[in-house]
PDB file of N, CA and C in Angstrom:
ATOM      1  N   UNK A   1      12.937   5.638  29.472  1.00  0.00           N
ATOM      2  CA  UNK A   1      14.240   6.195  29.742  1.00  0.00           C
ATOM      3  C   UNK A   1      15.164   5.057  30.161  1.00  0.00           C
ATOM      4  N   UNK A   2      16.315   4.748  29.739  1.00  0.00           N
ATOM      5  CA  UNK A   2      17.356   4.222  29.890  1.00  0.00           C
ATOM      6  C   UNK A   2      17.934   4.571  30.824  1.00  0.00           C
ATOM      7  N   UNK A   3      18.755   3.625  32.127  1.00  0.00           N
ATOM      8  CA  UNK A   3      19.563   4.144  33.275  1.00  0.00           C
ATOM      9  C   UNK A   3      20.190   3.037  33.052  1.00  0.00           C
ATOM     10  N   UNK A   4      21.527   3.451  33.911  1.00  0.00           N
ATOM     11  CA  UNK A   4      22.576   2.392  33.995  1.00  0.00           C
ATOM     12  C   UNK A   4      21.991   1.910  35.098  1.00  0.00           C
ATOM     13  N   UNK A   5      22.937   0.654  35.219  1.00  0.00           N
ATOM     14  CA  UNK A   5      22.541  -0.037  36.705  1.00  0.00           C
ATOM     15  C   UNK A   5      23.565   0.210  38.053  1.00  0.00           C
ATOM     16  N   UNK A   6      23.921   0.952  38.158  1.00  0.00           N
ATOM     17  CA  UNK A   6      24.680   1.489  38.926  1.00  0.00           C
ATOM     18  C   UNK A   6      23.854   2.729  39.446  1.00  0.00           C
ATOM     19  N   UNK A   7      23.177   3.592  38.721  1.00  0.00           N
ATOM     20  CA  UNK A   7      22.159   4.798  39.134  1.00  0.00           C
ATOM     21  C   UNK A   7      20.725   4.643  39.486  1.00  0.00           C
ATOM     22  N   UNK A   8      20.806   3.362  39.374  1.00  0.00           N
ATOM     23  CA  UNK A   8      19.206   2.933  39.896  1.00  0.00           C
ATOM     24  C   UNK A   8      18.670   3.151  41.422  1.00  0.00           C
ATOM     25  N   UNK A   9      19.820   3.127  42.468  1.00  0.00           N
ATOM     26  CA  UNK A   9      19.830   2.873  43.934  1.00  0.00           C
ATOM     27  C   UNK A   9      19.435   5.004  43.692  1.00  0.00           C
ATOM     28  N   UNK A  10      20.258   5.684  42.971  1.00  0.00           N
ATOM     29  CA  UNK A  10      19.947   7.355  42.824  1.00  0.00           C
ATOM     30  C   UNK A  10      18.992   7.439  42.574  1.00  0.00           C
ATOM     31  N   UNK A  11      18.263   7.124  41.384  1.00  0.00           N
ATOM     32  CA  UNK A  11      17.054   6.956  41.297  1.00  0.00           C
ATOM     33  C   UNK A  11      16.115   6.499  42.506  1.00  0.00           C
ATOM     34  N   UNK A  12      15.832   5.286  42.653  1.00  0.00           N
ATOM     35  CA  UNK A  12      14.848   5.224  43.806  1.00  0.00           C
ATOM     36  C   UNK A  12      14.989   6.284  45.277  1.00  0.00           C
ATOM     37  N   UNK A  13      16.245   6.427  45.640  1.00  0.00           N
ATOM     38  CA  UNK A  13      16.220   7.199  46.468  1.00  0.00           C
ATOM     39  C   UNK A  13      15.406   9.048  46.439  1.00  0.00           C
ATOM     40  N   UNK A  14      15.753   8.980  45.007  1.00  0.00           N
ATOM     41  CA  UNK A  14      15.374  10.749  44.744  1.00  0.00           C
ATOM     42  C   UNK A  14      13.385  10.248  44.413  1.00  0.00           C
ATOM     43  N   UNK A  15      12.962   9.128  43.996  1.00  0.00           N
ATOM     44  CA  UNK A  15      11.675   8.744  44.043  1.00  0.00           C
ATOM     45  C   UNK A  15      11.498   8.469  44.982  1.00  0.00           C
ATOM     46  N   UNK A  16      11.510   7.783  46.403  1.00  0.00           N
ATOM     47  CA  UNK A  16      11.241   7.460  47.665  1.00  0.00           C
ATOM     48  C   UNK A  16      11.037   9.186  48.518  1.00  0.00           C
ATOM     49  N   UNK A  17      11.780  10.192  48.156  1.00  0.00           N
ATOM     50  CA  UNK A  17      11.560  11.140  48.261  1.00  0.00           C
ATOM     51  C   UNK A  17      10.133  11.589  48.101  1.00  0.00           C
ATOM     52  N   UNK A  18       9.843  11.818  46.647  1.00  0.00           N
ATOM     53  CA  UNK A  18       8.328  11.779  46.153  1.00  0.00           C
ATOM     54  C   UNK A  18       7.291  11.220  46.836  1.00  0.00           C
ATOM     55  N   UNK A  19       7.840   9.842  46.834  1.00  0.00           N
ATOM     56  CA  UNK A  19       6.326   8.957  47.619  1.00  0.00           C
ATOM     57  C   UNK A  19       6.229   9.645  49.060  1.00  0.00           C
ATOM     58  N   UNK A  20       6.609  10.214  49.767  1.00  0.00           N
ATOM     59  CA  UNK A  20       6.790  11.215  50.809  1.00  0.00           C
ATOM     60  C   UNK A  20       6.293  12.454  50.875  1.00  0.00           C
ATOM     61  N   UNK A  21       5.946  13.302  49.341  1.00  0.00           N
ATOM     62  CA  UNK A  21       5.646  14.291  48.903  1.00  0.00           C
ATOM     63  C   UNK A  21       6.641  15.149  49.498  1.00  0.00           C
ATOM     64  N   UNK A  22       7.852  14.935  49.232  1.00  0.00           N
ATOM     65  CA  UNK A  22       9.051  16.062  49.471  1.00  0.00           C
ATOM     66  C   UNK A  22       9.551  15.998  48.205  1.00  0.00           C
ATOM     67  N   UNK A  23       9.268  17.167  47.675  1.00  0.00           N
ATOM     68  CA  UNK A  23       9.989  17.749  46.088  1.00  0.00           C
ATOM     69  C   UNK A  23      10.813  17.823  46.286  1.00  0.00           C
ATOM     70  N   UNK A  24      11.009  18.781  47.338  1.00  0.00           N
ATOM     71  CA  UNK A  24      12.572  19.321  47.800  1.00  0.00           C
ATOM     72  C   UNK A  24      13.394  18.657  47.820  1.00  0.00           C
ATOM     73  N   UNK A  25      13.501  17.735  48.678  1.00  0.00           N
ATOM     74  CA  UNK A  25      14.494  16.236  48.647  1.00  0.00           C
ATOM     75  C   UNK A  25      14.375  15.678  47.847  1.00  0.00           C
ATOM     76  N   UNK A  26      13.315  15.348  46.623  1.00  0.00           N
ATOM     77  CA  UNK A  26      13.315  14.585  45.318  1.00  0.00           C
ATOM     78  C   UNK A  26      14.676  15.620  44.622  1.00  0.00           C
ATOM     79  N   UNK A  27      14.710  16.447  44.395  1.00  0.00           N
ATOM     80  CA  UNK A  27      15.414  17.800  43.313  1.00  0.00           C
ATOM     81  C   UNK A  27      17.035  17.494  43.610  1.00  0.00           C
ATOM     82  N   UNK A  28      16.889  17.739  44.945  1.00  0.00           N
ATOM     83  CA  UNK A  28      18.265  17.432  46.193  1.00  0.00           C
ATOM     84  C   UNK A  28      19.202  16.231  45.657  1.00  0.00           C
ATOM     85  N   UNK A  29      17.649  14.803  45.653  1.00  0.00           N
ATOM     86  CA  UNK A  29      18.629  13.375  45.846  1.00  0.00           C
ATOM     87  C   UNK A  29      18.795  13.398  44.280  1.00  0.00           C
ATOM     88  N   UNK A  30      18.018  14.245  43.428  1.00  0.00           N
ATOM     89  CA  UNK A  30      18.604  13.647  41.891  1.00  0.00           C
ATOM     90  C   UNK A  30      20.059  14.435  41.481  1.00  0.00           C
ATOM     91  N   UNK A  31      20.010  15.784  41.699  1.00  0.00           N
ATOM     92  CA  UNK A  31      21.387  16.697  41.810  1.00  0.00           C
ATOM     93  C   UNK A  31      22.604  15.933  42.344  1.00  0.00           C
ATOM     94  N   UNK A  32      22.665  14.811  43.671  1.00  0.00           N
ATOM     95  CA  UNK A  32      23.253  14.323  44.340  1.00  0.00           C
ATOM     96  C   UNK A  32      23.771  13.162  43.366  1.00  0.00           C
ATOM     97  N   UNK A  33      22.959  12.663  43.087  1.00  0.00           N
ATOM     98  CA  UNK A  33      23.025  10.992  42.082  1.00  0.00           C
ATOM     99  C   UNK A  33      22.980  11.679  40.634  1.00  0.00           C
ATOM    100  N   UNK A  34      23.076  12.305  40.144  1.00  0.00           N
ATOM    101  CA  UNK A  34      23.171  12.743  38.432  1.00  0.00           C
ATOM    102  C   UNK A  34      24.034  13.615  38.360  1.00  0.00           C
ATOM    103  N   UNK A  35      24.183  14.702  39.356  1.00  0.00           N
ATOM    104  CA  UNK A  35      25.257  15.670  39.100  1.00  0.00           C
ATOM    105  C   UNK A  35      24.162  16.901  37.892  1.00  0.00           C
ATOM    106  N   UNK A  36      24.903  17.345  37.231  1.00  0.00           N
ATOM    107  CA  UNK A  36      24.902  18.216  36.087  1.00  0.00           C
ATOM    108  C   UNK A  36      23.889  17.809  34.836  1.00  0.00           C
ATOM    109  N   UNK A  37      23.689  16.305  35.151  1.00  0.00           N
ATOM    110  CA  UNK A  37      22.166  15.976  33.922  1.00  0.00           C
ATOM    111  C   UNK A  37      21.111  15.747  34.741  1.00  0.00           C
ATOM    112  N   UNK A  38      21.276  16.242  36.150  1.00  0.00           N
ATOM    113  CA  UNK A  38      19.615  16.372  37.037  1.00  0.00           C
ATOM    114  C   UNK A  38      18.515  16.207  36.042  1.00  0.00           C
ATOM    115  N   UNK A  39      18.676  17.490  35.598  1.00  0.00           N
ATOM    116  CA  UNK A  39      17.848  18.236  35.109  1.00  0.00           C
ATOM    117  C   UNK A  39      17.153  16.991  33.316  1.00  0.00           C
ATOM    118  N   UNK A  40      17.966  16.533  32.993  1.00  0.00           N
ATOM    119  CA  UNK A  40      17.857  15.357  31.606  1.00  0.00           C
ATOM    120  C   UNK A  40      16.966  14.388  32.760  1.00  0.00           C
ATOM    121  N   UNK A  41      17.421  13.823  33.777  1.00  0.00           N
ATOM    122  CA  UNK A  41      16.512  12.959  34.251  1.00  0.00           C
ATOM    123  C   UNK A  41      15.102  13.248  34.688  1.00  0.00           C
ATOM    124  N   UNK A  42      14.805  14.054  34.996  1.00  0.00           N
ATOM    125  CA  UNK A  42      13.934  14.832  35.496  1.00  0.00           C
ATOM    126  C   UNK A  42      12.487  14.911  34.404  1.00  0.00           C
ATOM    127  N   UNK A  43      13.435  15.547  33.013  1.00  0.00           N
ATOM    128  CA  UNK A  43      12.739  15.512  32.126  1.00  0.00           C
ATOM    129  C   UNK A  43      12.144  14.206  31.227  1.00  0.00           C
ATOM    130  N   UNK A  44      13.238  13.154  31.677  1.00  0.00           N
ATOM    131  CA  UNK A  44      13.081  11.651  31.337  1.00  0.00           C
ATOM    132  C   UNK A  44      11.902  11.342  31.916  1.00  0.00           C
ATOM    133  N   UNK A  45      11.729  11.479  33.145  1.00  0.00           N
ATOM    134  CA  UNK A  45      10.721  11.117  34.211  1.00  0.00           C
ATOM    135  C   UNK A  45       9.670  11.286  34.027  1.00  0.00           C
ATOM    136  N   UNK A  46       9.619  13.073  33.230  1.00  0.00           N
ATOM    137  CA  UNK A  46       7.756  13.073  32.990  1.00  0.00           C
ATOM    138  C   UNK A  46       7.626  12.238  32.085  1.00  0.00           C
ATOM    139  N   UNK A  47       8.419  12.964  31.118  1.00  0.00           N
ATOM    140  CA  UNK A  47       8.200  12.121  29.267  1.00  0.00           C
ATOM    141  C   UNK A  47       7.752  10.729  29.766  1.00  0.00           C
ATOM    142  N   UNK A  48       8.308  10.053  30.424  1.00  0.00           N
ATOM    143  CA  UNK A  48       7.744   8.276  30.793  1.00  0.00           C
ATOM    144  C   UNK A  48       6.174   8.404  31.650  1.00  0.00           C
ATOM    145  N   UNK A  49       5.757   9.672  32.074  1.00  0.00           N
ATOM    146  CA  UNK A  49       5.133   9.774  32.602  1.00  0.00           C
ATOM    147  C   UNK A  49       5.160   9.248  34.189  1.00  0.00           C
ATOM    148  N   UNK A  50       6.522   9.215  35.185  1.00  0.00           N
ATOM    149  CA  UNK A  50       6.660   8.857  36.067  1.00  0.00           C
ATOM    150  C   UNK A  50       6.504   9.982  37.455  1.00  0.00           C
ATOM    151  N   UNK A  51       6.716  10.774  36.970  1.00  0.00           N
ATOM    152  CA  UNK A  51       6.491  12.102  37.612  1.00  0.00           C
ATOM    153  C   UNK A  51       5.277  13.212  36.746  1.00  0.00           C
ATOM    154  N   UNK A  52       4.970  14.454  37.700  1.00  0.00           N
ATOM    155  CA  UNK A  52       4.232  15.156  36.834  1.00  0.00           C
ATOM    156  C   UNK A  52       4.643  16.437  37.674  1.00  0.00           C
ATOM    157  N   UNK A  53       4.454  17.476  37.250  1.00  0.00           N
ATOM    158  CA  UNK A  53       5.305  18.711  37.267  1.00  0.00           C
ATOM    159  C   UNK A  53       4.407  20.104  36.489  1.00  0.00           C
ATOM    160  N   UNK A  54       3.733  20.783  38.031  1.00  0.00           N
ATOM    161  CA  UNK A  54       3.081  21.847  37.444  1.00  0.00           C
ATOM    162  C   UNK A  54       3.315  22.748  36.280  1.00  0.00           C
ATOM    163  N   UNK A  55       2.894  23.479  35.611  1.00  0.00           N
ATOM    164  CA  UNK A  55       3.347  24.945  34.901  1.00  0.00           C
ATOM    165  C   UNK A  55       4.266  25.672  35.578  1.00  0.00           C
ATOM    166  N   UNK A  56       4.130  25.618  36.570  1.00  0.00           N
ATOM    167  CA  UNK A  56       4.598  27.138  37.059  1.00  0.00           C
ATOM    168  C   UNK A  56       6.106  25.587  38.225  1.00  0.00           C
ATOM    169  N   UNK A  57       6.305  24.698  37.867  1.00  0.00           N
ATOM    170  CA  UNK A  57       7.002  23.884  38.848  1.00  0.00           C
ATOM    171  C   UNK A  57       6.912  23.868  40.670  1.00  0.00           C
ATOM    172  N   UNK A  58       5.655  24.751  41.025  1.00  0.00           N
ATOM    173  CA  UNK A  58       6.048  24.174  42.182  1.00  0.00           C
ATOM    174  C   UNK A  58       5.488  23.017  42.935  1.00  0.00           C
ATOM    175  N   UNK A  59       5.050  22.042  41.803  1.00  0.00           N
ATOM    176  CA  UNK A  59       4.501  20.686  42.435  1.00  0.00           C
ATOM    177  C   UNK A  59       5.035  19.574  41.625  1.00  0.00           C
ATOM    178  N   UNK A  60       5.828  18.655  42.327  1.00  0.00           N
ATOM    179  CA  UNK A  60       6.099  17.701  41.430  1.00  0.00           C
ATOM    180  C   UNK A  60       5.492  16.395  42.525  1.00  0.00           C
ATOM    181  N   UNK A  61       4.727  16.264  41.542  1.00  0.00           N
ATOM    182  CA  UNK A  61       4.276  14.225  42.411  1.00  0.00           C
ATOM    183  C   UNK A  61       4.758  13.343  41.346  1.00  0.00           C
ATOM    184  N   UNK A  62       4.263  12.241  42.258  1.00  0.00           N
ATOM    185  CA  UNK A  62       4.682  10.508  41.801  1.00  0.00           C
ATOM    186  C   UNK A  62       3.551  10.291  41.358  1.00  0.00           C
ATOM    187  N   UNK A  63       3.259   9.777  39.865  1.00  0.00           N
ATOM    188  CA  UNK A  63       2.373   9.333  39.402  1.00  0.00           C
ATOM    189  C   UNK A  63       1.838   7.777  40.146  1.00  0.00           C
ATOM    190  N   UNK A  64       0.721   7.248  39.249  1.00  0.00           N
ATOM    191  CA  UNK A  64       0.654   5.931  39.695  1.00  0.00           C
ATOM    192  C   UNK A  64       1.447   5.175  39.077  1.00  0.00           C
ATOM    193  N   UNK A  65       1.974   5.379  37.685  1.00  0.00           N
ATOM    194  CA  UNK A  65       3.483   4.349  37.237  1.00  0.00           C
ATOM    195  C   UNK A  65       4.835   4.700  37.934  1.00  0.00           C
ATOM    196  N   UNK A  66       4.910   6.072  38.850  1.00  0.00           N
ATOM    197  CA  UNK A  66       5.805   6.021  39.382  1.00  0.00           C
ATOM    198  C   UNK A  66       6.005   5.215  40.834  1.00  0.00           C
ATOM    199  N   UNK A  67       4.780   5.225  41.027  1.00  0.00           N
ATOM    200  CA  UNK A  67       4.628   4.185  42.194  1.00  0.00           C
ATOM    201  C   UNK A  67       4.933   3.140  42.224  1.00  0.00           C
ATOM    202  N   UNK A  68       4.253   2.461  41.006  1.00  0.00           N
ATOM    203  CA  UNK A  68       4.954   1.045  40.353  1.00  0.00           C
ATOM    204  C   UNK A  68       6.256   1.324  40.163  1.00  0.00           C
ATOM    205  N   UNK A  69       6.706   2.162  39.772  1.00  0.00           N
ATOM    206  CA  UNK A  69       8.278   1.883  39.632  1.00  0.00           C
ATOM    207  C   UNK A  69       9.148   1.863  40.776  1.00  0.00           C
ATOM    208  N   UNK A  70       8.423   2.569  41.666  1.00  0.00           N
ATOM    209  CA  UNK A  70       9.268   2.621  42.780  1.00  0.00           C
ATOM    210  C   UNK A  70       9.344   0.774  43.964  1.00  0.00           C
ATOM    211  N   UNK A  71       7.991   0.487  43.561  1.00  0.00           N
ATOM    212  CA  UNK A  71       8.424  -0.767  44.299  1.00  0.00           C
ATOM    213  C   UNK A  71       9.132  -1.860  43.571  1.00  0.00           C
ATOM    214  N   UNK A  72       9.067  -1.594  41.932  1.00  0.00           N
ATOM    215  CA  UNK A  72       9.847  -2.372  41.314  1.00  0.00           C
ATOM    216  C   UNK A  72      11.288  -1.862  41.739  1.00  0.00           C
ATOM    217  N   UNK A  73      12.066  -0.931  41.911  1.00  0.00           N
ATOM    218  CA  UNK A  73      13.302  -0.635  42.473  1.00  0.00           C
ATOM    219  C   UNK A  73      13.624  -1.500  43.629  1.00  0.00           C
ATOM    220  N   UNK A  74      12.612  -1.053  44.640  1.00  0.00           N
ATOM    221  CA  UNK A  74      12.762  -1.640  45.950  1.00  0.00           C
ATOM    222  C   UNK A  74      12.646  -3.088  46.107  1.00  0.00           C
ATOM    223  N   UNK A  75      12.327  -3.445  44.884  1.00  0.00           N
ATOM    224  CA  UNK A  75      12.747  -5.251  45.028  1.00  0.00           C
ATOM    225  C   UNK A  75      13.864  -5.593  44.230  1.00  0.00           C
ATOM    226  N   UNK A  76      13.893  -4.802  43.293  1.00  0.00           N
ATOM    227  CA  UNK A  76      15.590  -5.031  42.124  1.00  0.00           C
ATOM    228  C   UNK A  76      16.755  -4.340  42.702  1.00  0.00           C
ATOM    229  N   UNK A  77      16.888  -3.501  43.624  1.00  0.00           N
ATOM    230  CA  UNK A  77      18.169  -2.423  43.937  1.00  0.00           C
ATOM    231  C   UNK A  77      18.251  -3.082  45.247  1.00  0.00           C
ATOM    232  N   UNK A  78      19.694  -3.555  45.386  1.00  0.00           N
ATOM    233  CA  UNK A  78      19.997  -4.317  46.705  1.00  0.00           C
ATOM    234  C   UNK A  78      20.133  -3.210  47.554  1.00  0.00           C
ATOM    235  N   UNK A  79      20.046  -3.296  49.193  1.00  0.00           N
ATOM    236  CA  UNK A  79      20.668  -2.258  49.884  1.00  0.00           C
ATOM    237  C   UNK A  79      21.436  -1.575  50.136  1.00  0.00           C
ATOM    238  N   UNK A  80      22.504  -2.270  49.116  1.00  0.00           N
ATOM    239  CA  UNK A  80      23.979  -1.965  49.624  1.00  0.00           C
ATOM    240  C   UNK A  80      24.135  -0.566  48.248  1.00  0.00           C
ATOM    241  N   UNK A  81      23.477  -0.636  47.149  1.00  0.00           N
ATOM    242  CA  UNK A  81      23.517   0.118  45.833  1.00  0.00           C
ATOM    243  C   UNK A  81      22.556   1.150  46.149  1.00  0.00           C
ATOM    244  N   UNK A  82      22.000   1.581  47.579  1.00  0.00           N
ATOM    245  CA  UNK A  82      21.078   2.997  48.078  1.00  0.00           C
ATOM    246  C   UNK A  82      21.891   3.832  48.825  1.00  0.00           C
TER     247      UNK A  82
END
């Protein structure tokens, strides 16, 4: 999945969520940082296999590439872009 670099700091934040195991606040911080294509990122996320997302949705975790991705954020996304 393709992101601008400006939505990356949205991104990690709505994944830092995850690594926490709060869906809730994952759903929250992507609505917050995407607006109205939440829902396109979301679906970006599994397809990459970065997230995974029951049948029935009420479990979404952080894979182990989402893990990796998340500390790759946290060394590429300055503080000031969270």
């Amino acid at each position: 999945m393709k992101l601008a670099i400006n939505k990356r700091g949205s991104l990690l934040i709505a994944l830092e969520a995850l690594f926490y195991d709060d869906s809730r606040r994952f759903e929250d911080r992507l609505w917050l940082g995407f607006g109205d294509h939440w829902l396109l990122v979301r679906s970006g996320l599994v397809r990459d296999g970065v997230i995974s997302i029951n049948k029935n949705e009420t479990s979404i975790r952080l894979t182990s590439r989402g893990r990796r991705l998340v500390e790759k954020l946290q060394r590429d996304v300055p503080d000031t872009a969270r």
